[in-house]
Protein backbone atom coordinates (compact mmCIF):
# COMPACT_ATOMS: atom_id res chain seq x y z
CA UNK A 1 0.93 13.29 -14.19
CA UNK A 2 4.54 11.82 -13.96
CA UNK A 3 7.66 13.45 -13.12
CA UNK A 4 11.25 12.11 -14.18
CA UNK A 5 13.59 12.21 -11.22
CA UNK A 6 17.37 11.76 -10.10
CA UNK A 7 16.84 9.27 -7.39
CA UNK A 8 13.71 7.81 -7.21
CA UNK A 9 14.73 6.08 -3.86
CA UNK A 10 16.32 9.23 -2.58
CA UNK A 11 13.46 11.08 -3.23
CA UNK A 12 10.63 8.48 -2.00
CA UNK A 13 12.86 8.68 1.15
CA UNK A 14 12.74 12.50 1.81
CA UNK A 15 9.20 12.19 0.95
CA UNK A 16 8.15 9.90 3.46
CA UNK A 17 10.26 11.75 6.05
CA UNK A 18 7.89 14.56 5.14
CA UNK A 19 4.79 12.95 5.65
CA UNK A 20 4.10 11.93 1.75
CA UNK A 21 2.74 8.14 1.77
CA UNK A 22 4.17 6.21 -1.29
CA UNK A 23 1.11 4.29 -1.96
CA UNK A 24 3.00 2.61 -4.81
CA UNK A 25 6.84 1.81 -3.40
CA UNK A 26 9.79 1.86 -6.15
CA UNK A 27 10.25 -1.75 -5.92
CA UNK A 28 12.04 -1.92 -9.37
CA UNK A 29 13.68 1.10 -9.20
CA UNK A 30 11.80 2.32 -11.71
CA UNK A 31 8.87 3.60 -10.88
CA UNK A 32 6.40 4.49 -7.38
CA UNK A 33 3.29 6.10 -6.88
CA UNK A 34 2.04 9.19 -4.73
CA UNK A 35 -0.99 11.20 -4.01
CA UNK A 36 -1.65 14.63 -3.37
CA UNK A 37 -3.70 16.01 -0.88
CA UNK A 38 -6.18 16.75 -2.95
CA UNK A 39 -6.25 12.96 -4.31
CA UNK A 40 -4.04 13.86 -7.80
CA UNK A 41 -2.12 10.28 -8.56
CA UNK A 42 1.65 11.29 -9.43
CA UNK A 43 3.73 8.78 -11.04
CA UNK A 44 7.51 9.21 -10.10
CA UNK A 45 9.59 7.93 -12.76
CA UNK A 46 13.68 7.12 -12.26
CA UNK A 47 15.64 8.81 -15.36
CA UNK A 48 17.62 6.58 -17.79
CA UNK A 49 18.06 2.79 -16.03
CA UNK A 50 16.53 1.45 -13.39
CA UNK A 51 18.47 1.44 -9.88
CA UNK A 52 19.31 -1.65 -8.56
CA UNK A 53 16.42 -3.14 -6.13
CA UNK A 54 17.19 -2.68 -2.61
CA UNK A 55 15.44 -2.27 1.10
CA UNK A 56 13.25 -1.55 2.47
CA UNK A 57 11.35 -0.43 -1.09
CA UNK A 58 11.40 -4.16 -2.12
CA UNK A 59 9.50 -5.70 0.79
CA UNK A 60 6.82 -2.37 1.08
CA UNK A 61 3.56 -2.89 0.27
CA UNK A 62 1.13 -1.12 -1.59
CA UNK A 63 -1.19 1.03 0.17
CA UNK A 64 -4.38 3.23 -0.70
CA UNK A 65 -4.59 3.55 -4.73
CA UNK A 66 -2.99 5.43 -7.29
C-alpha cells in the first residue's frame, strides 16, 4: 500500500512524535517506509518532485523491514 502525501518530511516528523517508527527514513525526499501495528508495510510517497535532502532524514538509518 502507498499513500501520496504533501510533506513527506512533515509528515514522517509528526509521525515519529506519535510513536510511528520510520523503518525506511525519506532520505531522498521521495520516499520512506512505515509499519502498522499489525505488520502492514506502507510506502509514503512525496507528490510531484522530490524535496530537497535535509537532516536529520539523511543520516537515519534503516531499521526493522518494510
Amino acid at each position: 500500500m502507498a499513500y501520496r502525501v504533501d510533506d513527506i518530511y512533515a509528515l514522517c516528523e509528526k509521525l515519529q512524535a506519535n510513536g510511528v517508527t520510520i523503518n525506511h527514513p525519506p532520505w531522498d525526499g521521495h520516499m520512506a517506509f512505515i509499519k502498522t501495528p499489525d505488520g502492514i508495510s506502507i510506502e509514503l510517497l512525496q507528490k510531484g518532485d522530490a524535496l530537497p535532502v535535509r537532516e536529520p532524514w539523511a543520516s537515519m538509518e534503516n531499521v526493522g523491514s518494510w
